[in-house]
PDB file of N, CA and C in Angstrom:
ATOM      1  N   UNK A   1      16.154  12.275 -19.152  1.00  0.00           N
ATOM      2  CA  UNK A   1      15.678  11.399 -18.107  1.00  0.00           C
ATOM      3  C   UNK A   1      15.400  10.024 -18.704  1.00  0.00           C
ATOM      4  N   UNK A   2      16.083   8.816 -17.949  1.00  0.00           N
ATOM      5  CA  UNK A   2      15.779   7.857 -18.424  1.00  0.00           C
ATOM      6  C   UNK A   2      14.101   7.617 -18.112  1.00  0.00           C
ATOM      7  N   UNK A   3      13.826   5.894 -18.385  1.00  0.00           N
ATOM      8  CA  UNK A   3      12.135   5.569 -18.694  1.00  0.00           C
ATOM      9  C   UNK A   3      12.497   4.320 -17.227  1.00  0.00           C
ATOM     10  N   UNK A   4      11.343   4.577 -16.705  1.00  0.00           N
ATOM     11  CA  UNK A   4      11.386   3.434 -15.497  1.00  0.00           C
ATOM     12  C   UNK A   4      11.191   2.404 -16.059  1.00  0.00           C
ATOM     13  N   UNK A   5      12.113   1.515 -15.115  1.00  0.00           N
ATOM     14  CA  UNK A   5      12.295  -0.232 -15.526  1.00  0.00           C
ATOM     15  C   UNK A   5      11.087  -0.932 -15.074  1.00  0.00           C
ATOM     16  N   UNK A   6      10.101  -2.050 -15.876  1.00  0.00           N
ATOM     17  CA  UNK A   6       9.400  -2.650 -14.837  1.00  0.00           C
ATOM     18  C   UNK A   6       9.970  -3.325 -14.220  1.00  0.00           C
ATOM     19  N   UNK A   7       9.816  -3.983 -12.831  1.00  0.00           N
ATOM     20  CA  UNK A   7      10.611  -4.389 -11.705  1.00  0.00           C
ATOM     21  C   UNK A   7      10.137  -5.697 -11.851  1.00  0.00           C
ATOM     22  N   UNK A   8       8.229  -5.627 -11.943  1.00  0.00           N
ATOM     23  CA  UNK A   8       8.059  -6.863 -11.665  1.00  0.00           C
ATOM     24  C   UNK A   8       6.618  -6.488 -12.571  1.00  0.00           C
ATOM     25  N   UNK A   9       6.130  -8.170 -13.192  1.00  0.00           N
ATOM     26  CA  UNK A   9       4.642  -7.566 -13.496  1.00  0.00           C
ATOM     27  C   UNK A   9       3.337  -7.701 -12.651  1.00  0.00           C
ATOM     28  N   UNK A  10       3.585  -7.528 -11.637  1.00  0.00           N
ATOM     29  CA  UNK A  10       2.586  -7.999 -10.665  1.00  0.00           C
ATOM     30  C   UNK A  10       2.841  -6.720  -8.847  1.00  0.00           C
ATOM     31  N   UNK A  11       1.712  -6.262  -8.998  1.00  0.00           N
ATOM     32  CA  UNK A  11       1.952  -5.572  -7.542  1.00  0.00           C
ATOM     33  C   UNK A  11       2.741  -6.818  -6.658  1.00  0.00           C
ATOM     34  N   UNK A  12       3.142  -5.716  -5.243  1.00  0.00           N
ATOM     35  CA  UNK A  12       3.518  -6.897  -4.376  1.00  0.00           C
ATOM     36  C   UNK A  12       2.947  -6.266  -3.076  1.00  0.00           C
ATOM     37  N   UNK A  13       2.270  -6.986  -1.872  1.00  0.00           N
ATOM     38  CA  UNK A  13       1.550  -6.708  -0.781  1.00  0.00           C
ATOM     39  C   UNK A  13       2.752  -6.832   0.261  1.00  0.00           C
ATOM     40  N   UNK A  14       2.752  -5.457   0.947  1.00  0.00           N
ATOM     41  CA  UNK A  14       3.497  -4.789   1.816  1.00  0.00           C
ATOM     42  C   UNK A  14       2.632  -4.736   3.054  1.00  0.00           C
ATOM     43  N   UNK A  15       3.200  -4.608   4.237  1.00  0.00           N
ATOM     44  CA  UNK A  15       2.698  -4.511   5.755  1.00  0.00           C
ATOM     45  C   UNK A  15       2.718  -2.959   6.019  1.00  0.00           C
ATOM     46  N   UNK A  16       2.271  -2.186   6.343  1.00  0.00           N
ATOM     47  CA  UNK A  16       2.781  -0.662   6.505  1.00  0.00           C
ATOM     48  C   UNK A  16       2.289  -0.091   8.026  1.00  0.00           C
ATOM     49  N   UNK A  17       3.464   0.832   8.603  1.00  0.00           N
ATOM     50  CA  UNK A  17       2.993   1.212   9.390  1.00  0.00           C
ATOM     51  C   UNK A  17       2.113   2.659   9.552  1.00  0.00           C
ATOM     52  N   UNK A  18       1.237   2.940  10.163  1.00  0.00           N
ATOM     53  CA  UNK A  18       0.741   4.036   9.755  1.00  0.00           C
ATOM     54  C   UNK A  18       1.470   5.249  10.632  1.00  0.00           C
ATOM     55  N   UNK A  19       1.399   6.187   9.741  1.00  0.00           N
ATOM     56  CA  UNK A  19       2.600   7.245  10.128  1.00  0.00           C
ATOM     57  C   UNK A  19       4.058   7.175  10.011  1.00  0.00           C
ATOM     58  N   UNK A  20       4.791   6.038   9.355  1.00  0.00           N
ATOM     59  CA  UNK A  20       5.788   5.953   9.098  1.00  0.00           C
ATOM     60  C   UNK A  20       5.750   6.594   7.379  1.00  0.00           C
ATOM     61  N   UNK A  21       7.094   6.875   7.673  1.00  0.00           N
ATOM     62  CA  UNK A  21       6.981   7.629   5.801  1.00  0.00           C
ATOM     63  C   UNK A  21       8.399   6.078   5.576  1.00  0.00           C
ATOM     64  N   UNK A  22       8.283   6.034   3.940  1.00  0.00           N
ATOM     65  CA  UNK A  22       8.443   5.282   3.197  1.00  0.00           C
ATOM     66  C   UNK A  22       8.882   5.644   1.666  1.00  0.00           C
ATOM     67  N   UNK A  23       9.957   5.772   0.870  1.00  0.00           N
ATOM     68  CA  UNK A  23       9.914   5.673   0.034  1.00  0.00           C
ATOM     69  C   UNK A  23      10.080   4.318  -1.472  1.00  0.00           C
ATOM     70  N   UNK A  24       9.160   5.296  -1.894  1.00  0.00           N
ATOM     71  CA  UNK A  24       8.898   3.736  -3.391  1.00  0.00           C
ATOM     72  C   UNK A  24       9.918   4.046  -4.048  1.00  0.00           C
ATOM     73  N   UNK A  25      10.177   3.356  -4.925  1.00  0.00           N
ATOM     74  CA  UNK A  25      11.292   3.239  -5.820  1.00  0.00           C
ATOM     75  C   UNK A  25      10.574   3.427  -6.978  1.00  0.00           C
ATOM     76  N   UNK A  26      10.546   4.741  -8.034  1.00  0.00           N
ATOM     77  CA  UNK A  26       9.495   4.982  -9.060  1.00  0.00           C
ATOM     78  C   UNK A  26      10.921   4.712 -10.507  1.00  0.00           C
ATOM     79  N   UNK A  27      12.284   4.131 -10.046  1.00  0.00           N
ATOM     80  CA  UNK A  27      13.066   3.791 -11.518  1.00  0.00           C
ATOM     81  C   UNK A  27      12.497   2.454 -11.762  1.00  0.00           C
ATOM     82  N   UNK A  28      12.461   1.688 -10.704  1.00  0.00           N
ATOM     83  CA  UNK A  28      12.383   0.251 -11.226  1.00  0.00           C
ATOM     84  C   UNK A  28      13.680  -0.485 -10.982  1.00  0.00           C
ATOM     85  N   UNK A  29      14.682   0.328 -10.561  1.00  0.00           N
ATOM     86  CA  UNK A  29      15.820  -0.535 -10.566  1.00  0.00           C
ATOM     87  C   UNK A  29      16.636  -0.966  -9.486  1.00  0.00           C
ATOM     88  N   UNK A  30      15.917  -0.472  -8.001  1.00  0.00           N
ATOM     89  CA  UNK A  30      16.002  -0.811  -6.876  1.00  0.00           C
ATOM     90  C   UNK A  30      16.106  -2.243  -5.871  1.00  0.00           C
ATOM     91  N   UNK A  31      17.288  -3.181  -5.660  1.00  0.00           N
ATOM     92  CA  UNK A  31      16.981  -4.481  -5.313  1.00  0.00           C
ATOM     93  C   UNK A  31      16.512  -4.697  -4.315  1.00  0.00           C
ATOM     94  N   UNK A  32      16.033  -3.413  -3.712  1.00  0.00           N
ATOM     95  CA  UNK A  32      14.969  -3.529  -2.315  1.00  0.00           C
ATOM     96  C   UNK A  32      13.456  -3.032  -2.667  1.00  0.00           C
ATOM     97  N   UNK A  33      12.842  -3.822  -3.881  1.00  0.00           N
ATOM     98  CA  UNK A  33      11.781  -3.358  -4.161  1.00  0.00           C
ATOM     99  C   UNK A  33      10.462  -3.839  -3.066  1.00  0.00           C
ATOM    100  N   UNK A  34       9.520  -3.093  -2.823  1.00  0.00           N
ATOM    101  CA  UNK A  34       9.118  -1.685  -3.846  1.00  0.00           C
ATOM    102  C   UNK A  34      10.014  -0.436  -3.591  1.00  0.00           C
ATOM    103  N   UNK A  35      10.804  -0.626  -2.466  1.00  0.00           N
ATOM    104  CA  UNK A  35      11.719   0.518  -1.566  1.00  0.00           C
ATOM    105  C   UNK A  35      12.573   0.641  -2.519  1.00  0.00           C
ATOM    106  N   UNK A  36      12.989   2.057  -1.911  1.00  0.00           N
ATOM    107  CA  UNK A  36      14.355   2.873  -2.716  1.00  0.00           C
ATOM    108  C   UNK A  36      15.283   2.161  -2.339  1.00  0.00           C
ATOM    109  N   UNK A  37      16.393   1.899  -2.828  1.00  0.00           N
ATOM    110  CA  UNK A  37      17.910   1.854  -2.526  1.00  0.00           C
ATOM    111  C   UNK A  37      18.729   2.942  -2.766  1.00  0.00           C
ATOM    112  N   UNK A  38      18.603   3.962  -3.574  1.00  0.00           N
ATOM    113  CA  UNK A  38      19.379   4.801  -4.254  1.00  0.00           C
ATOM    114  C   UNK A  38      19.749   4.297  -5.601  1.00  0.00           C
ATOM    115  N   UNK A  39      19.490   3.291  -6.161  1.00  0.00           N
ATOM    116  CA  UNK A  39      19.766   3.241  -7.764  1.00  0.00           C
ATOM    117  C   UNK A  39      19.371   3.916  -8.861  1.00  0.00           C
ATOM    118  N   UNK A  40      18.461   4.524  -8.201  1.00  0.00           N
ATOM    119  CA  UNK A  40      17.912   5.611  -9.162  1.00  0.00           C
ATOM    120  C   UNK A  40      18.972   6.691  -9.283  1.00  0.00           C
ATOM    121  N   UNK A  41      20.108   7.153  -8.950  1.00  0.00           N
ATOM    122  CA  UNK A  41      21.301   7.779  -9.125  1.00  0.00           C
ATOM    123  C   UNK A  41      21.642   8.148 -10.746  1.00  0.00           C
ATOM    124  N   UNK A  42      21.833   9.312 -11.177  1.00  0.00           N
ATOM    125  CA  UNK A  42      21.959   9.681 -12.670  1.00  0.00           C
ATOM    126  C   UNK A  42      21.090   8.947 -13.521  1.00  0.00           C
ATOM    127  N   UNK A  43      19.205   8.987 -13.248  1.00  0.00           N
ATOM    128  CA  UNK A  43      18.474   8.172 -13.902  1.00  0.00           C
ATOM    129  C   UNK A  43      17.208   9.441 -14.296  1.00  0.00           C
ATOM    130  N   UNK A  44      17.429  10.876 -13.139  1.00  0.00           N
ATOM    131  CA  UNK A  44      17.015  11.624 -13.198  1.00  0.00           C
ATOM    132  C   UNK A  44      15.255  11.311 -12.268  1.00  0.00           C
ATOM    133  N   UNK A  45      15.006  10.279 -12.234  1.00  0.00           N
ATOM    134  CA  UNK A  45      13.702   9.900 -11.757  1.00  0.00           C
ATOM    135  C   UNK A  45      14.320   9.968 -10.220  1.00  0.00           C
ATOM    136  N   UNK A  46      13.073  10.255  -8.949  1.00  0.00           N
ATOM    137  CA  UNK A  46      13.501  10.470  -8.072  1.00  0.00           C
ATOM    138  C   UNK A  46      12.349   9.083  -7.242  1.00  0.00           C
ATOM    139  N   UNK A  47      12.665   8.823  -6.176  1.00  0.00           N
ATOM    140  CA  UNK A  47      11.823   7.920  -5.466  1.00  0.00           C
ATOM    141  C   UNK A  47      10.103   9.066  -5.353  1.00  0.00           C
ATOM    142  N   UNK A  48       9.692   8.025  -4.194  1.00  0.00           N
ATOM    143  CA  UNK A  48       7.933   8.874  -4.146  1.00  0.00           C
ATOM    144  C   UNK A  48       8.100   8.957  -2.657  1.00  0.00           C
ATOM    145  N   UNK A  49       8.658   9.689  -2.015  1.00  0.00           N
ATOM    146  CA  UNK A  49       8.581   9.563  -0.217  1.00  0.00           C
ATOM    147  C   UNK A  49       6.822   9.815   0.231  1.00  0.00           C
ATOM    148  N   UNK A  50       6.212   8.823   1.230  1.00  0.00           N
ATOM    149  CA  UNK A  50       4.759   8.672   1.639  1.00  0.00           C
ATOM    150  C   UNK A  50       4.985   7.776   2.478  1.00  0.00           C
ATOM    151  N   UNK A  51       3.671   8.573   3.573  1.00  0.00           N
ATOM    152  CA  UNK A  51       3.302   8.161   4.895  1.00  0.00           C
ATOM    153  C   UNK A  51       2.043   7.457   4.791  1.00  0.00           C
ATOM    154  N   UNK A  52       2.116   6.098   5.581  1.00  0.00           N
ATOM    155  CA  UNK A  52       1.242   5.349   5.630  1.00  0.00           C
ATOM    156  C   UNK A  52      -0.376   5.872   6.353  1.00  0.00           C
ATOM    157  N   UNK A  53      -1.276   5.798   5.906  1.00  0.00           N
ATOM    158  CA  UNK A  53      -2.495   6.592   6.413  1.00  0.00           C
ATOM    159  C   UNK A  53      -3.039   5.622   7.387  1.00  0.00           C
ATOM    160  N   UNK A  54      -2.665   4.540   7.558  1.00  0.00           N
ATOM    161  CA  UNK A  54      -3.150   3.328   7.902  1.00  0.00           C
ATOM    162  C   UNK A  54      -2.026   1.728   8.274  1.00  0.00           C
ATOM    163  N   UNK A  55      -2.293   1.562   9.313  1.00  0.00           N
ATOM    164  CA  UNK A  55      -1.384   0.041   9.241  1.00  0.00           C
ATOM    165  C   UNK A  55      -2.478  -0.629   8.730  1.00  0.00           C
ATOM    166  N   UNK A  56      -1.334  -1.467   7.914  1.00  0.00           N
ATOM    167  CA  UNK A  56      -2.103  -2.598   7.646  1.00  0.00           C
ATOM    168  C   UNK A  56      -1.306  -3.165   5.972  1.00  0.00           C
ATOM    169  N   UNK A  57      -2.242  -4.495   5.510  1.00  0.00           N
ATOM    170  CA  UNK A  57      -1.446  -4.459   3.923  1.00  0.00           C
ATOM    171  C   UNK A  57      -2.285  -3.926   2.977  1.00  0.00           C
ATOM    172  N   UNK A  58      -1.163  -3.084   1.906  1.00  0.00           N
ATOM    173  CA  UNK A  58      -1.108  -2.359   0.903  1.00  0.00           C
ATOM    174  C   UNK A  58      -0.406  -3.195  -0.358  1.00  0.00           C
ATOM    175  N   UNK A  59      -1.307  -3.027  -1.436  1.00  0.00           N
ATOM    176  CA  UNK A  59      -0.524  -3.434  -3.036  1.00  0.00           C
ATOM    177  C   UNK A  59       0.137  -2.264  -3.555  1.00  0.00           C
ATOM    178  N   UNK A  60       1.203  -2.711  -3.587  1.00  0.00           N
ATOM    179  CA  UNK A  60       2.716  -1.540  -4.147  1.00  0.00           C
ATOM    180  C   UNK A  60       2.689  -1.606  -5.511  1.00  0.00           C
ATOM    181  N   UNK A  61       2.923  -0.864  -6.420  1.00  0.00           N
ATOM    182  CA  UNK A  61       2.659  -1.010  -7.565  1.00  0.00           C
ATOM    183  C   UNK A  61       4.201  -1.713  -8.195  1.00  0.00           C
ATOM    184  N   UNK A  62       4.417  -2.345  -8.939  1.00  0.00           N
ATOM    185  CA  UNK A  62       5.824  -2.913  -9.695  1.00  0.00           C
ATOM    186  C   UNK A  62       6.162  -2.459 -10.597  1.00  0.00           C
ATOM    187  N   UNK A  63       5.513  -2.443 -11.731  1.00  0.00           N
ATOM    188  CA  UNK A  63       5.613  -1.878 -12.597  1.00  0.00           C
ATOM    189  C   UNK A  63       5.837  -0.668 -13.245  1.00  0.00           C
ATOM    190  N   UNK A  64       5.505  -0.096 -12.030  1.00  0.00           N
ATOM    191  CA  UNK A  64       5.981   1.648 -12.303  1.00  0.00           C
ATOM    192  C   UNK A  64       5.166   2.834 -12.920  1.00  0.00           C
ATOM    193  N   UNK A  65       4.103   1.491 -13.745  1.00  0.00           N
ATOM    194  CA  UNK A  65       2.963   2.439 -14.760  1.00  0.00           C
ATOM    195  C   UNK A  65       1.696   3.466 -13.540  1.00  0.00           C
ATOM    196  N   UNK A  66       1.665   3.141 -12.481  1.00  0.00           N
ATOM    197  CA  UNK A  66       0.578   3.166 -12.039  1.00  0.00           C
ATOM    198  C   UNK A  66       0.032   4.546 -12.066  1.00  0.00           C
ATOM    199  N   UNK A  67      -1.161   5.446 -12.304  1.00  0.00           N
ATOM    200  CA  UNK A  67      -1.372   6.119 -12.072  1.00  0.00           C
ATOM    201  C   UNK A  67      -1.997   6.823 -10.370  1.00  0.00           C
ATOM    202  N   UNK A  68      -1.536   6.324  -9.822  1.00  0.00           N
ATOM    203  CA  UNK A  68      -1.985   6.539  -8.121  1.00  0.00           C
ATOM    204  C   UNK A  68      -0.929   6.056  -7.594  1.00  0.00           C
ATOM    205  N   UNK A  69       0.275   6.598  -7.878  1.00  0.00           N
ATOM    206  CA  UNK A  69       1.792   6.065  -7.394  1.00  0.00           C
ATOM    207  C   UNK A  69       1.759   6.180  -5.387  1.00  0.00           C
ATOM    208  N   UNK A  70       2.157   5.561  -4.534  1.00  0.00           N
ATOM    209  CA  UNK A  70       2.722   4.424  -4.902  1.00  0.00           C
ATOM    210  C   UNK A  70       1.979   3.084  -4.904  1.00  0.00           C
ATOM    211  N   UNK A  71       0.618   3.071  -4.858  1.00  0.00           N
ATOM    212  CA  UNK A  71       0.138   2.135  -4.829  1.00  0.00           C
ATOM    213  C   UNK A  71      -1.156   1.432  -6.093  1.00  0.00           C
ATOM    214  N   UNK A  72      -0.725   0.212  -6.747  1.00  0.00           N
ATOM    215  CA  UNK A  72      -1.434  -0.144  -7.749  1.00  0.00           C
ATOM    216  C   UNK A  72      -2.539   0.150  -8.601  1.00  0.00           C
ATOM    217  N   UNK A  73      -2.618   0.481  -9.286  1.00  0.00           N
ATOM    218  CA  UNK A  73      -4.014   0.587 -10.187  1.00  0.00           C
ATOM    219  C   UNK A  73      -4.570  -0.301 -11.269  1.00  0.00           C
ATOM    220  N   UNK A  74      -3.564  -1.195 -11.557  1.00  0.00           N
ATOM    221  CA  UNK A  74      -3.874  -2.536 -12.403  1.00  0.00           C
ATOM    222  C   UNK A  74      -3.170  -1.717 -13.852  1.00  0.00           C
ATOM    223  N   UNK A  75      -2.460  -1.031 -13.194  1.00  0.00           N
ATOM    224  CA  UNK A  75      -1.605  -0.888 -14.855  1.00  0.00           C
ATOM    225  C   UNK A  75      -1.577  -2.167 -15.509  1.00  0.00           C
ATOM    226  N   UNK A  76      -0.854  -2.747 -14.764  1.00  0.00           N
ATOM    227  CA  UNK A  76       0.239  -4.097 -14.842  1.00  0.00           C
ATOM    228  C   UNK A  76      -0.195  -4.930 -16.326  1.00  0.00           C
ATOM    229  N   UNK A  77      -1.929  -4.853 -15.951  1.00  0.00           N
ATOM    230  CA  UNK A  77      -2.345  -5.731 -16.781  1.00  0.00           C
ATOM    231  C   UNK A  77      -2.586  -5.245 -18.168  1.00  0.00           C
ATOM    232  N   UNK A  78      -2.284  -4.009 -18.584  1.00  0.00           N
ATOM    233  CA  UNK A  78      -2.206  -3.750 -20.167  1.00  0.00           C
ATOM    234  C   UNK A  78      -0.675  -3.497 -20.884  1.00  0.00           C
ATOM    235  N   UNK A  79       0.091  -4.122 -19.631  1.00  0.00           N
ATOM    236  CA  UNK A  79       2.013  -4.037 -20.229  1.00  0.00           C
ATOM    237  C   UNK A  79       1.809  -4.948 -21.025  1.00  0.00           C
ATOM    238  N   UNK A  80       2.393  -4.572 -22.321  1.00  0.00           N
ATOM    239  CA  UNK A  80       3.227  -5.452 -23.650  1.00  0.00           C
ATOM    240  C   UNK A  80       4.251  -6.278 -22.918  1.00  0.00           C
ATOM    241  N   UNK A  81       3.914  -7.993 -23.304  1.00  0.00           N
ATOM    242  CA  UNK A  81       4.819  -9.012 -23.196  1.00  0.00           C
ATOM    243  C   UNK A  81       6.113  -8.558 -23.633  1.00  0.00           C
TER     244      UNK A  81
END
């Protein structure tokens, strides 16, 4: 299994609807981030499919580190330059 790409180093704030399901993109290599595209294809990592509990905005995690996938935990800020 490959290692997820960071995408970006910074969450990014999403609109969500509540009760819609959604998948994150947990490779990193998706050009519809934070969303899947399917690039994750022979990467062995699979997206995170989740339903919004709530409308409203949400911080998506970028980086990929997060431990509370799909949404931020401030990994971001102990990634090596």
């Amino acid at each position: 299994m490959e290692k997820a790409k960071v995408a970006a180093s910074q969450p990014v704030s999403v609109e969500l609807d509540e009760g819609r399901e959604y998948w994150w993109c947990a490779c990193g290599r998706s050009q519809t981030q934070p969303f899947c595209d399917g690039s994750h294809q022979g990467t062995g990592i699979n997206p995170l499919g989740f339903k919004a509990d709530k409308s409203g905005k949400a911080w998506l995690c970028m980086c990929k580190q997060t431990k509370t996938p799909p949404y931020c935990d401030g990994s971001h800020a102990s990634l090596e330059e």
